[in-house]
C-alpha atoms as a PDB file:
ATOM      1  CA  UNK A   1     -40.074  33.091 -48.153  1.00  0.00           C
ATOM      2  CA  UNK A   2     -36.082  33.750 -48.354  1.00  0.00           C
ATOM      3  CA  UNK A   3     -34.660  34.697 -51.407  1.00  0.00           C
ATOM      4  CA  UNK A   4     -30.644  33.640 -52.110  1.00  0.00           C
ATOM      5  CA  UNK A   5     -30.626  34.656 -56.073  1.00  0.00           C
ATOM      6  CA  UNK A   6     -31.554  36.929 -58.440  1.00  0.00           C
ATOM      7  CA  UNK A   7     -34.448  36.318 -60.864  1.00  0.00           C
ATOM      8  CA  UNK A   8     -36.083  34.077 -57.898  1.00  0.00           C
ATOM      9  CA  UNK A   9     -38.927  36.557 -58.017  1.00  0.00           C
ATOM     10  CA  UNK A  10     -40.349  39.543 -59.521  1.00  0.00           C
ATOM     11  CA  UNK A  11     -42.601  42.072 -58.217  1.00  0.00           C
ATOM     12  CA  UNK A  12     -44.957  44.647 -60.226  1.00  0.00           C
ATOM     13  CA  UNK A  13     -47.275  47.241 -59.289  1.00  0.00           C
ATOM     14  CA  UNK A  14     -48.651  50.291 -60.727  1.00  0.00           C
ATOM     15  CA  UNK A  15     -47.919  53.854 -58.993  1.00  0.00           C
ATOM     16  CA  UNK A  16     -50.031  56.982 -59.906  1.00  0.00           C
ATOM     17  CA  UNK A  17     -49.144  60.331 -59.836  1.00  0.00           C
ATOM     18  CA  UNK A  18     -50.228  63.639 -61.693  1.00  0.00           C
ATOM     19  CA  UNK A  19     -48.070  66.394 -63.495  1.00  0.00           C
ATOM     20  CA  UNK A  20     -47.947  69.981 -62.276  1.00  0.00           C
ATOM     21  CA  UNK A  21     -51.063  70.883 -64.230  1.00  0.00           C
ATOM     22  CA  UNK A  22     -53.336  68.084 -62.665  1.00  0.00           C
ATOM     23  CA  UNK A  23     -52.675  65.335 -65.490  1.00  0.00           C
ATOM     24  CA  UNK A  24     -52.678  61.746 -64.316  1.00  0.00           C
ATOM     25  CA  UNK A  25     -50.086  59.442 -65.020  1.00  0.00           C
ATOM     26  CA  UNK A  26     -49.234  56.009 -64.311  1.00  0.00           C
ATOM     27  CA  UNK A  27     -45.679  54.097 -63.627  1.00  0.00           C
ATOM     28  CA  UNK A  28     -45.637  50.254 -64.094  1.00  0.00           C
ATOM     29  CA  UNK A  29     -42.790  49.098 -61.976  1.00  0.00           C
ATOM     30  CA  UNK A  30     -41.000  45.555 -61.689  1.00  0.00           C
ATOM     31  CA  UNK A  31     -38.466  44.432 -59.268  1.00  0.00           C
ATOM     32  CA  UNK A  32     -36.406  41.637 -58.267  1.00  0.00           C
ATOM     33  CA  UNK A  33     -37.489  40.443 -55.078  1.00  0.00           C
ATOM     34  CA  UNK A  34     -33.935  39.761 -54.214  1.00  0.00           C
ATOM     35  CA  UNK A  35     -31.666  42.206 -55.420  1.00  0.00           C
ATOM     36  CA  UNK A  36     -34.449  45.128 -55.079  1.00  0.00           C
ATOM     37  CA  UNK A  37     -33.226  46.337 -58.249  1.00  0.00           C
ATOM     38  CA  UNK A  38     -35.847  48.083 -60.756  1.00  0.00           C
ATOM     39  CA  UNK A  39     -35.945  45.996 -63.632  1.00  0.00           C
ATOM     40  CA  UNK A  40     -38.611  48.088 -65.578  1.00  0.00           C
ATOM     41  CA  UNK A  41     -40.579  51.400 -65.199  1.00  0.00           C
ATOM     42  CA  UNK A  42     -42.963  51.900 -67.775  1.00  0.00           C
ATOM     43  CA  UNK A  43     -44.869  55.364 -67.816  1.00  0.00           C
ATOM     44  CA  UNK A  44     -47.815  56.345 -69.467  1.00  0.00           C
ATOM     45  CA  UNK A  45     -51.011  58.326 -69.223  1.00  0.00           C
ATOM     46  CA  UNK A  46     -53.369  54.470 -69.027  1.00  0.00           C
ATOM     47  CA  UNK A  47     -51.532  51.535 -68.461  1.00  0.00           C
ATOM     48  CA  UNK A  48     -53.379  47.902 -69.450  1.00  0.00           C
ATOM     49  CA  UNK A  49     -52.838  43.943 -69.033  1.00  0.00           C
ATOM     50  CA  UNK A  50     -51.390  44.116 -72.506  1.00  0.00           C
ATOM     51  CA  UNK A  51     -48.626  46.862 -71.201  1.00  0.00           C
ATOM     52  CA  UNK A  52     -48.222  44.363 -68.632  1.00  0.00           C
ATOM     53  CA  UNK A  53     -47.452  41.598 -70.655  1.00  0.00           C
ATOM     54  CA  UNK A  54     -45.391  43.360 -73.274  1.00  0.00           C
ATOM     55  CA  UNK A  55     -42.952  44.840 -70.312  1.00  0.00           C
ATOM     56  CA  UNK A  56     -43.017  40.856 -68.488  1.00  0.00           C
ATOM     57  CA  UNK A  57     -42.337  39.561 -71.866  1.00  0.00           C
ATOM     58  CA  UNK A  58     -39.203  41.872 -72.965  1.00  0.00           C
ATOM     59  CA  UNK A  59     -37.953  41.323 -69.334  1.00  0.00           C
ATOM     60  CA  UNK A  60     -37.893  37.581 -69.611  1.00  0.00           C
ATOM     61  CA  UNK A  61     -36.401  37.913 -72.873  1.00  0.00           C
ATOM     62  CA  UNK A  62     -33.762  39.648 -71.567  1.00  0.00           C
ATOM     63  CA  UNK A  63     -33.088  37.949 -68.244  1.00  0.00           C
ATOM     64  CA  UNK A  64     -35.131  34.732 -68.441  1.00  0.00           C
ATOM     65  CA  UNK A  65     -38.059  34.080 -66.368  1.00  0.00           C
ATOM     66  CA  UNK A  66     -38.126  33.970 -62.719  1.00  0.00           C
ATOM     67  CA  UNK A  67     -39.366  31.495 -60.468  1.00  0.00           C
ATOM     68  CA  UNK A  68     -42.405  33.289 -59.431  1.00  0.00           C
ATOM     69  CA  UNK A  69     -44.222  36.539 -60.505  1.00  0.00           C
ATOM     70  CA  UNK A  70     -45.776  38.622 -57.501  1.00  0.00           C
ATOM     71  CA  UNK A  71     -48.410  41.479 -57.981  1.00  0.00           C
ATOM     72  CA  UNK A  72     -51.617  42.485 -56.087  1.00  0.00           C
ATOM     73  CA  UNK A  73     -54.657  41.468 -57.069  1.00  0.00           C
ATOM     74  CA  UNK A  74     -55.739  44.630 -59.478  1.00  0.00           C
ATOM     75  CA  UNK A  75     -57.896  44.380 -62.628  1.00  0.00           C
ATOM     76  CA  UNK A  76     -54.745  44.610 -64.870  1.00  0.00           C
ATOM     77  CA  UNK A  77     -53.517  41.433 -62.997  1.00  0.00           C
ATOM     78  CA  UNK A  78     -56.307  39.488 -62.953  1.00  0.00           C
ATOM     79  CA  UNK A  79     -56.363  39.049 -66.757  1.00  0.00           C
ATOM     80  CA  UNK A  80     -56.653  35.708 -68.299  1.00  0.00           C
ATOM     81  CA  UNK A  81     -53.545  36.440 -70.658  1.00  0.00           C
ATOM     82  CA  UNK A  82     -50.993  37.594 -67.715  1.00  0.00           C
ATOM     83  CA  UNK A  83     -51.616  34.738 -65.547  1.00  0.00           C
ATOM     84  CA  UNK A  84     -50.642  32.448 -68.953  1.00  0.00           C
END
């Protein structure tokens, strides 16, 4: 699929990491598909569907909603209120 605009489509995914004493954290991270540029990074210690949709939902606020959404197919993604 080409891409010739912004806000065609977004991409999310989660990224994991741990702090210097062995703490987990997790990055929630959005961006446009065509631009590559990060439209979000949300960080906490446990990330959920409802981070998910409160980050989507500020986003398309924001910028409007893009033609398509693209994630993998993890348990915060599958949820019955994200693909809404």
């Amino acid at each position: 699929m080409a891409f010739s605009q912004p806000n065609q489509v977004w991409a999310y995914d989660f990224v994991q990491d741990k702090t210097r004493d062995g703490c987990k954290f997790r990055m929630l991270t959005v961006i446009d598909e065509f631009t590559r540029e990060c439209l979000a990074i949300k960080v906490k210690r446990r990330l959920n569907n409802q981070d998910v949709l409160a980050v989507l939902s500020d986003l398309m606020v924001q910028r409007g909603a893009p033609d398509n959404i693209r994630s993998d197919n993890g348990s915060e993604f599958r949820a019955k209120a994200l693909r809404k």
